[in-house]
PDB file of N, CA and C in Angstrom:
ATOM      1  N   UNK A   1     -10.434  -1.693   3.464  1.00  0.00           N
ATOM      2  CA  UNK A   1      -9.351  -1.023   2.787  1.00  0.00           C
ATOM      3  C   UNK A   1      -8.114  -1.108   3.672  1.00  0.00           C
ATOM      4  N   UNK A   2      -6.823  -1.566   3.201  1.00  0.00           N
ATOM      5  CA  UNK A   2      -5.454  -1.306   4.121  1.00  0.00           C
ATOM      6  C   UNK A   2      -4.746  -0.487   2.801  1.00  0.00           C
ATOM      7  N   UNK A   3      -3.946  -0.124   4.046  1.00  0.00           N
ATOM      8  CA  UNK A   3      -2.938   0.979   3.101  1.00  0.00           C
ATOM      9  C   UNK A   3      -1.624   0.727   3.875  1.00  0.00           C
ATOM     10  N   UNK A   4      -0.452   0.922   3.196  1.00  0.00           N
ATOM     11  CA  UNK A   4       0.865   1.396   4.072  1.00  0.00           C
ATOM     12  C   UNK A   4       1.177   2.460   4.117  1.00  0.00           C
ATOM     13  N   UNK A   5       0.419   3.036   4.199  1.00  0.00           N
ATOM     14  CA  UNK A   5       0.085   4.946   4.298  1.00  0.00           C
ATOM     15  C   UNK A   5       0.767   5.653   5.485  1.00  0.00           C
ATOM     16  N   UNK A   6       1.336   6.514   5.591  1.00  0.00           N
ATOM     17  CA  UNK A   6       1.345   7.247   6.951  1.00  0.00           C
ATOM     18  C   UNK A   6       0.258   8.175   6.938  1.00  0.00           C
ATOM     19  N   UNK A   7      -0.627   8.327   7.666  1.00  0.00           N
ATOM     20  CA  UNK A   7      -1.244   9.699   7.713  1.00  0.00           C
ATOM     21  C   UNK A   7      -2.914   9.015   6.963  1.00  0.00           C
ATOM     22  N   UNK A   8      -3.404  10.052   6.476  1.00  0.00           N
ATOM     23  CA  UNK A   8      -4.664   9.806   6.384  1.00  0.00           C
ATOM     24  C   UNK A   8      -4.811   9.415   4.186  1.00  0.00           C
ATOM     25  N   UNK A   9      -4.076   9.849   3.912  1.00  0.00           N
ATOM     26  CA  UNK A   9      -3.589   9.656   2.341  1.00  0.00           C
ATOM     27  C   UNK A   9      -4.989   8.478   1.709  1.00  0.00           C
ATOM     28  N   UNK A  10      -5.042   7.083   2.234  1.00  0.00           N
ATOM     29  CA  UNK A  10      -5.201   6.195   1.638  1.00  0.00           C
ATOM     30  C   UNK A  10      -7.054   6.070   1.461  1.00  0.00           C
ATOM     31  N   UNK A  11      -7.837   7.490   1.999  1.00  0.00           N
ATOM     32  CA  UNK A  11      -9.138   7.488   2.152  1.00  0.00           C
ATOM     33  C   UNK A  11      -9.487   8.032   0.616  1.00  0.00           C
ATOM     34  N   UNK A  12      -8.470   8.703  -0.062  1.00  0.00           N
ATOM     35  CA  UNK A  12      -8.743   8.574  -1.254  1.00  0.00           C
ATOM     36  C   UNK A  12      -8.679   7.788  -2.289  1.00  0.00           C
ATOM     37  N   UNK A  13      -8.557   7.000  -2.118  1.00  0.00           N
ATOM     38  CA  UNK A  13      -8.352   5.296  -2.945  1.00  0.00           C
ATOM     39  C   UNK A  13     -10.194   5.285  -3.558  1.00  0.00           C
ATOM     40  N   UNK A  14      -9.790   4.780  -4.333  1.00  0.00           N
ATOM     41  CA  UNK A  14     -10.898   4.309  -5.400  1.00  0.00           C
ATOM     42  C   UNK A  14     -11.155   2.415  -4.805  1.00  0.00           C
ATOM     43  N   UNK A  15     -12.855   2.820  -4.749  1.00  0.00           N
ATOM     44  CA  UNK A  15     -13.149   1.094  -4.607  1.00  0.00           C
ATOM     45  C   UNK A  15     -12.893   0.169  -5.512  1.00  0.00           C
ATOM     46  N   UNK A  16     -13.264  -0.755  -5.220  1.00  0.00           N
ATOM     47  CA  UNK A  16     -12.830  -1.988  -6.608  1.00  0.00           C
ATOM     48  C   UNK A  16     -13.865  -2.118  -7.277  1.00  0.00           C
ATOM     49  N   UNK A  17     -13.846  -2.035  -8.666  1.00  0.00           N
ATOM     50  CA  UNK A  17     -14.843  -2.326  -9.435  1.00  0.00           C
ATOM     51  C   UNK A  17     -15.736  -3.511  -9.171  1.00  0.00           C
ATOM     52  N   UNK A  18     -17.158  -2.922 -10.111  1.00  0.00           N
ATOM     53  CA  UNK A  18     -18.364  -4.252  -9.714  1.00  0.00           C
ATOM     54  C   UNK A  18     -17.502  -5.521 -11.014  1.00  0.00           C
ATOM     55  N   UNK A  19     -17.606  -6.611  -9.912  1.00  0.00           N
ATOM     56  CA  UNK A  19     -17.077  -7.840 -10.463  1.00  0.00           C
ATOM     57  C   UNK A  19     -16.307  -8.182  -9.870  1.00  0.00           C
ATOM     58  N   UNK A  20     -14.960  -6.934  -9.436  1.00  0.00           N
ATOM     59  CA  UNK A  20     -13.818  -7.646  -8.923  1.00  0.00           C
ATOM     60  C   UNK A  20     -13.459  -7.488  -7.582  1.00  0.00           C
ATOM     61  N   UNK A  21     -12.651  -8.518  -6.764  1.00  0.00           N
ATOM     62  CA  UNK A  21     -13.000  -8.213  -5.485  1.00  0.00           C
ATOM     63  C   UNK A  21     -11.548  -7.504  -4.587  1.00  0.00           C
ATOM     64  N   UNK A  22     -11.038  -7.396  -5.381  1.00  0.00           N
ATOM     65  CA  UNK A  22      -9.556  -5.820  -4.953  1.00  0.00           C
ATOM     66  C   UNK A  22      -9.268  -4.338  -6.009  1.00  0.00           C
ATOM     67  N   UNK A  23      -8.496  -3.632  -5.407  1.00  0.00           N
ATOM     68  CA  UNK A  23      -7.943  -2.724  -6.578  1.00  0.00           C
ATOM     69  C   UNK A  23      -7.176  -2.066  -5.935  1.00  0.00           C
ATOM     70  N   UNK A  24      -5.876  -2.679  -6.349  1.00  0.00           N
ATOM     71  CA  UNK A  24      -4.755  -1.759  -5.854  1.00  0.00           C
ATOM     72  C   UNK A  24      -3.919  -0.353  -6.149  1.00  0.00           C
ATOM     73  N   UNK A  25      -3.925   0.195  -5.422  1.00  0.00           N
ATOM     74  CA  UNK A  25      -3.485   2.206  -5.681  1.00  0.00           C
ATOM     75  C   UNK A  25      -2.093   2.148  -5.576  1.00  0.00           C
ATOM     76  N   UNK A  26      -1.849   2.494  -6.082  1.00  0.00           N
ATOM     77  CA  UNK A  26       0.004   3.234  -5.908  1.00  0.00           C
ATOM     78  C   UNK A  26      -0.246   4.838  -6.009  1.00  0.00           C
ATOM     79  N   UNK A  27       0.230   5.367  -5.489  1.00  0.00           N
ATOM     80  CA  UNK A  27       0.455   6.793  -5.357  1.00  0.00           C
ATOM     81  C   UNK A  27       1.616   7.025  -5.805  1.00  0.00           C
ATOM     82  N   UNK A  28       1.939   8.317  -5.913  1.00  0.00           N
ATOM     83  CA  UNK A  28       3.011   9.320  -6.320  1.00  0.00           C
ATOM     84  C   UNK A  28       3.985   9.143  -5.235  1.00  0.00           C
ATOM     85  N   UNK A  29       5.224   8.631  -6.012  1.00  0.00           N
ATOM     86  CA  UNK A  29       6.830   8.481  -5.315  1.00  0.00           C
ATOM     87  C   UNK A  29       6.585  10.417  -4.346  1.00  0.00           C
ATOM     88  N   UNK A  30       6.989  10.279  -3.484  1.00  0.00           N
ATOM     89  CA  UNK A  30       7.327  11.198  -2.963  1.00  0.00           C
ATOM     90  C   UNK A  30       8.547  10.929  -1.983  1.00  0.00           C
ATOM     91  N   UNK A  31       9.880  12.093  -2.067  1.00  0.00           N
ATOM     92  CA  UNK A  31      11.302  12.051  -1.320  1.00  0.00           C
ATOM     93  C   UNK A  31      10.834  11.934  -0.171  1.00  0.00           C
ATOM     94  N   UNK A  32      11.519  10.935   0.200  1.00  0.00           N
ATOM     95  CA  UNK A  32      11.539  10.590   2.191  1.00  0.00           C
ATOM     96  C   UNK A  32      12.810  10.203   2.579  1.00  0.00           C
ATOM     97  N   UNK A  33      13.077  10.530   3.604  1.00  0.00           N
ATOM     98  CA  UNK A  33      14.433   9.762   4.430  1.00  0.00           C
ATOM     99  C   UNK A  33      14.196   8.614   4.686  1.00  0.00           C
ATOM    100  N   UNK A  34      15.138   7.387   4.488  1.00  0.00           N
ATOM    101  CA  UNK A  34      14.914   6.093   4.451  1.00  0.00           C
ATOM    102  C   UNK A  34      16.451   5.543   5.236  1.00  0.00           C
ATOM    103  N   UNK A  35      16.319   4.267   6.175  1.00  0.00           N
ATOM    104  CA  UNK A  35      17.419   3.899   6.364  1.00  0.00           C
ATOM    105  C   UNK A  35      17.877   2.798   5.544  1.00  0.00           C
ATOM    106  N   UNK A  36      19.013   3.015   5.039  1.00  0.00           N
ATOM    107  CA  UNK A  36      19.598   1.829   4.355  1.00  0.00           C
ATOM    108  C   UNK A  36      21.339   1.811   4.538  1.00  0.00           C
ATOM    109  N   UNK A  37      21.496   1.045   4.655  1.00  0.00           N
ATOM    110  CA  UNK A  37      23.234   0.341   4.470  1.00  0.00           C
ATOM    111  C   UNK A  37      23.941   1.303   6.303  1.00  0.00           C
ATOM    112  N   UNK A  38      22.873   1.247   7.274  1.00  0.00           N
ATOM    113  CA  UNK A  38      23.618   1.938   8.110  1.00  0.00           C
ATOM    114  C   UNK A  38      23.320   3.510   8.385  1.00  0.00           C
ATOM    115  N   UNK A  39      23.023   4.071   7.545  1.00  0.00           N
ATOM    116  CA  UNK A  39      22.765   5.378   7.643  1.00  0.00           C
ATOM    117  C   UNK A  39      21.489   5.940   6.896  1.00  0.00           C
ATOM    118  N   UNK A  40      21.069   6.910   6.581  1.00  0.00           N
ATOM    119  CA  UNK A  40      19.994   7.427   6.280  1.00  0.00           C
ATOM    120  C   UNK A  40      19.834   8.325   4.957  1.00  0.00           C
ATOM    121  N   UNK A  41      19.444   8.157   3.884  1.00  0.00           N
ATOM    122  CA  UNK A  41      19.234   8.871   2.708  1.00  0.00           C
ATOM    123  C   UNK A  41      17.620   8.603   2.212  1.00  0.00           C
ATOM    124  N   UNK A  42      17.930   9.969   1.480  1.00  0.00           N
ATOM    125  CA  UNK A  42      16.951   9.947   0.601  1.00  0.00           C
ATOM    126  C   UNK A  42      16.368   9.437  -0.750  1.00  0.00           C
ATOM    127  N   UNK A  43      14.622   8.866  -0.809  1.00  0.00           N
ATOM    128  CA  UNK A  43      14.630   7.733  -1.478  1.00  0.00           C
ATOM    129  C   UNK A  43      13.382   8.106  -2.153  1.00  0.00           C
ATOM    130  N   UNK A  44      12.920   8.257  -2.894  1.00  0.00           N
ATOM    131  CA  UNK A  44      11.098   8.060  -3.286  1.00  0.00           C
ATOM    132  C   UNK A  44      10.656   6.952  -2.808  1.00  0.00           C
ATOM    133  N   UNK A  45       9.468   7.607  -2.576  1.00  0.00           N
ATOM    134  CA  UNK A  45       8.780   6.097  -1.680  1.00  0.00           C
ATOM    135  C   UNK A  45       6.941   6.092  -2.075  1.00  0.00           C
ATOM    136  N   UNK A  46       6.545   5.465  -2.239  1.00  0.00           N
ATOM    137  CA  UNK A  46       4.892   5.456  -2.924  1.00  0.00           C
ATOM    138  C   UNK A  46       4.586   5.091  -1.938  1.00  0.00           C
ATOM    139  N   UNK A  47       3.015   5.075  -1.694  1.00  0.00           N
ATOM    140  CA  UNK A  47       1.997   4.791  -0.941  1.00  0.00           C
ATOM    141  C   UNK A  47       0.839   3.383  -1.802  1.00  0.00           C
ATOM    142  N   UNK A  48       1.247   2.497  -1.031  1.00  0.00           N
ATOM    143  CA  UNK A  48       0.060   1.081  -1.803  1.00  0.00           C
ATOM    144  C   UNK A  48      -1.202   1.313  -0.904  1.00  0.00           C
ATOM    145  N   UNK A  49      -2.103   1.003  -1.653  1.00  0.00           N
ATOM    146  CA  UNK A  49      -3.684   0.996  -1.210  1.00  0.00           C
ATOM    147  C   UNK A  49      -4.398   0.067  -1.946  1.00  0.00           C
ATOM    148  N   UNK A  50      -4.821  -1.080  -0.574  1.00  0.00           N
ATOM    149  CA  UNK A  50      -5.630  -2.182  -1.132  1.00  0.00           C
ATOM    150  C   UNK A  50      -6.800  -1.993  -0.896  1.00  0.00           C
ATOM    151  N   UNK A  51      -7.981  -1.667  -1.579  1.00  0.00           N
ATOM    152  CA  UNK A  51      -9.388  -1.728  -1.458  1.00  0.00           C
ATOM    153  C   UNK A  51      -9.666  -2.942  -1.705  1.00  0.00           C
ATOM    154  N   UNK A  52     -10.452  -3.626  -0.500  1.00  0.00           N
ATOM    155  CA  UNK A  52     -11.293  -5.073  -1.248  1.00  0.00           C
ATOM    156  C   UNK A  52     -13.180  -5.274  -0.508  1.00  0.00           C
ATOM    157  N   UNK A  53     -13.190  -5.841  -1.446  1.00  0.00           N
ATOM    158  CA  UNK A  53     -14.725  -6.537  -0.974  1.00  0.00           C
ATOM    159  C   UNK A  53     -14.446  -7.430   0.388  1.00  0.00           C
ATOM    160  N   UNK A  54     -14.831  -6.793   1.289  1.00  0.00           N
ATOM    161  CA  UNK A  54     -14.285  -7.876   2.594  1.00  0.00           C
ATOM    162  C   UNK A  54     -15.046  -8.933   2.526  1.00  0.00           C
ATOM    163  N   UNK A  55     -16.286  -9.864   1.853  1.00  0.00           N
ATOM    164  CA  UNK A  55     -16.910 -10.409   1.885  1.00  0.00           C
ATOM    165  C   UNK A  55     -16.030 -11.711   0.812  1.00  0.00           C
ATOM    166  N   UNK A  56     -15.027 -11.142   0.012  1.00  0.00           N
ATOM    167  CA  UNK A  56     -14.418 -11.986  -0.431  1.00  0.00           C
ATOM    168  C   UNK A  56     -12.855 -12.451  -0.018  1.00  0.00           C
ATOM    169  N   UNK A  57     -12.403 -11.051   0.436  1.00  0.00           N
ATOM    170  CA  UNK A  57     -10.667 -11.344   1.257  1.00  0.00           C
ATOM    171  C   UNK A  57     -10.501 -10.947   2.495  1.00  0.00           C
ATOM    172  N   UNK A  58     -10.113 -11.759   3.531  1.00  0.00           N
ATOM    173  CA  UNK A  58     -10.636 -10.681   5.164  1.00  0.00           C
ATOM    174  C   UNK A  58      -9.333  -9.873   4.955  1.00  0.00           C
ATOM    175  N   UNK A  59      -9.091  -9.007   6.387  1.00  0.00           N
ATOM    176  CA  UNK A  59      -8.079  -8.334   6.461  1.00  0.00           C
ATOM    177  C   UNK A  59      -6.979  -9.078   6.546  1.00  0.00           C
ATOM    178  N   UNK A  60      -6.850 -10.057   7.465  1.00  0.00           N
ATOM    179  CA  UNK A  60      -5.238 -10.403   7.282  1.00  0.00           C
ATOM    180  C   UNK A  60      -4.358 -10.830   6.602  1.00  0.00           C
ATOM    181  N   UNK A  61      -5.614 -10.899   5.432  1.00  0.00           N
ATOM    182  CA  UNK A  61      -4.506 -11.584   4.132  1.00  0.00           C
ATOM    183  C   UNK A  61      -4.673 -10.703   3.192  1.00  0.00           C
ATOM    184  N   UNK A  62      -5.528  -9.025   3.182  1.00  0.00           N
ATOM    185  CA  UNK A  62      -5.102  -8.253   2.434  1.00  0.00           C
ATOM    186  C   UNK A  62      -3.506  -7.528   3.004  1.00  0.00           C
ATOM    187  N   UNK A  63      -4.066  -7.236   4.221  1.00  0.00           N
ATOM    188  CA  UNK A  63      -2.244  -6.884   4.937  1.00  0.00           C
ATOM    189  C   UNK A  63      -1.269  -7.741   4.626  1.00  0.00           C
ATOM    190  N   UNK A  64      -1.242  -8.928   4.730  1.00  0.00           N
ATOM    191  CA  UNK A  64       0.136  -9.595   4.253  1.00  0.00           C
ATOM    192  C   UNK A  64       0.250  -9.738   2.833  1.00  0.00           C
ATOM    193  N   UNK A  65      -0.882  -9.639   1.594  1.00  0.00           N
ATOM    194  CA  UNK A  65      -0.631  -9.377   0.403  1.00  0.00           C
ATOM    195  C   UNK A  65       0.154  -7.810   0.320  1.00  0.00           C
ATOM    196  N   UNK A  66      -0.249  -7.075   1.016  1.00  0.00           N
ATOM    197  CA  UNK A  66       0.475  -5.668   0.790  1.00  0.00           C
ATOM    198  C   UNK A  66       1.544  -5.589   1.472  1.00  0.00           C
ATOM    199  N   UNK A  67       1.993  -6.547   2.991  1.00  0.00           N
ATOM    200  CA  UNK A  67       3.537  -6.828   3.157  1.00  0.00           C
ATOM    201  C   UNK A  67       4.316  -7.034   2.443  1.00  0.00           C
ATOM    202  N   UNK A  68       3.964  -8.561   1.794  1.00  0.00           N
ATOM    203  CA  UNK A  68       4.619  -8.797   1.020  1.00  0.00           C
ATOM    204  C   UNK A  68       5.049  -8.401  -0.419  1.00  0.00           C
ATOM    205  N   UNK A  69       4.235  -8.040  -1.192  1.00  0.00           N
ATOM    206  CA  UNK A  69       4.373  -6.607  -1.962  1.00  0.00           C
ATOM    207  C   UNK A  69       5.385  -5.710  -1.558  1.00  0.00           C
ATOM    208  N   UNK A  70       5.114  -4.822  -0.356  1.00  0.00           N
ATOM    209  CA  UNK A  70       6.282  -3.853   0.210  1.00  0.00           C
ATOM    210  C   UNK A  70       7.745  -4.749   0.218  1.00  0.00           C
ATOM    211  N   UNK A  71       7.679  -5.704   0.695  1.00  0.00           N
ATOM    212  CA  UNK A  71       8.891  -6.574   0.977  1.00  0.00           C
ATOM    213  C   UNK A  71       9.855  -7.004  -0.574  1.00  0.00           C
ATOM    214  N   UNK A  72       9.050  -7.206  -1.325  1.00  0.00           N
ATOM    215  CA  UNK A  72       9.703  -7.365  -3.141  1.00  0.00           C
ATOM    216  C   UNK A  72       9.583  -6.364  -3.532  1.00  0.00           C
ATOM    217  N   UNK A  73       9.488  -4.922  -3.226  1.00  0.00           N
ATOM    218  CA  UNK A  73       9.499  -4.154  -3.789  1.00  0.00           C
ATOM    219  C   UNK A  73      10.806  -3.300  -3.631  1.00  0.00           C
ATOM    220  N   UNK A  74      11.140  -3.942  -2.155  1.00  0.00           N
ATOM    221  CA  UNK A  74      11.934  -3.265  -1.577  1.00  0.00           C
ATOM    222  C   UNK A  74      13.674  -3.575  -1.639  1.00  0.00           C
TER     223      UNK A  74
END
């Protein structure tokens, strides 16, 4: 399982169903301070959570699927 979680949040994620070998979580926007354009405001921000069958995706390419995700999202 990876998450871009702060904190412990992402242990509640649901596994991936029998058959498939991910399942991705989004959580609830919650207000955070964010830096953008120089200074600092407030932004909703979700929590992604990748559960996978490690036997089918290792970790470093569930983390950079969820980088990159964060990165177009952003």
């Amino acid at each position: 399982m990876v998450s871009l979680a702060e904190g412990a949040s992402w242990q509640s994620a649901a596994p991936p169903l029998p058959g498939t070998g991910a399942a991705l979580s989004v959580g609830a926007p919650v207000s955070r301070a964010v830096a953008l354009a120089g200074g600092v405001v407030a932004r909703p921000v979700a929590t992604l959570t990748l559960s996978y069958d490690a036997r089918l995706i290792d970790h470093s390419r569930a983390a950079a699927f969820l980088n990159t995700l964060r990165e177009c999202l952003g």
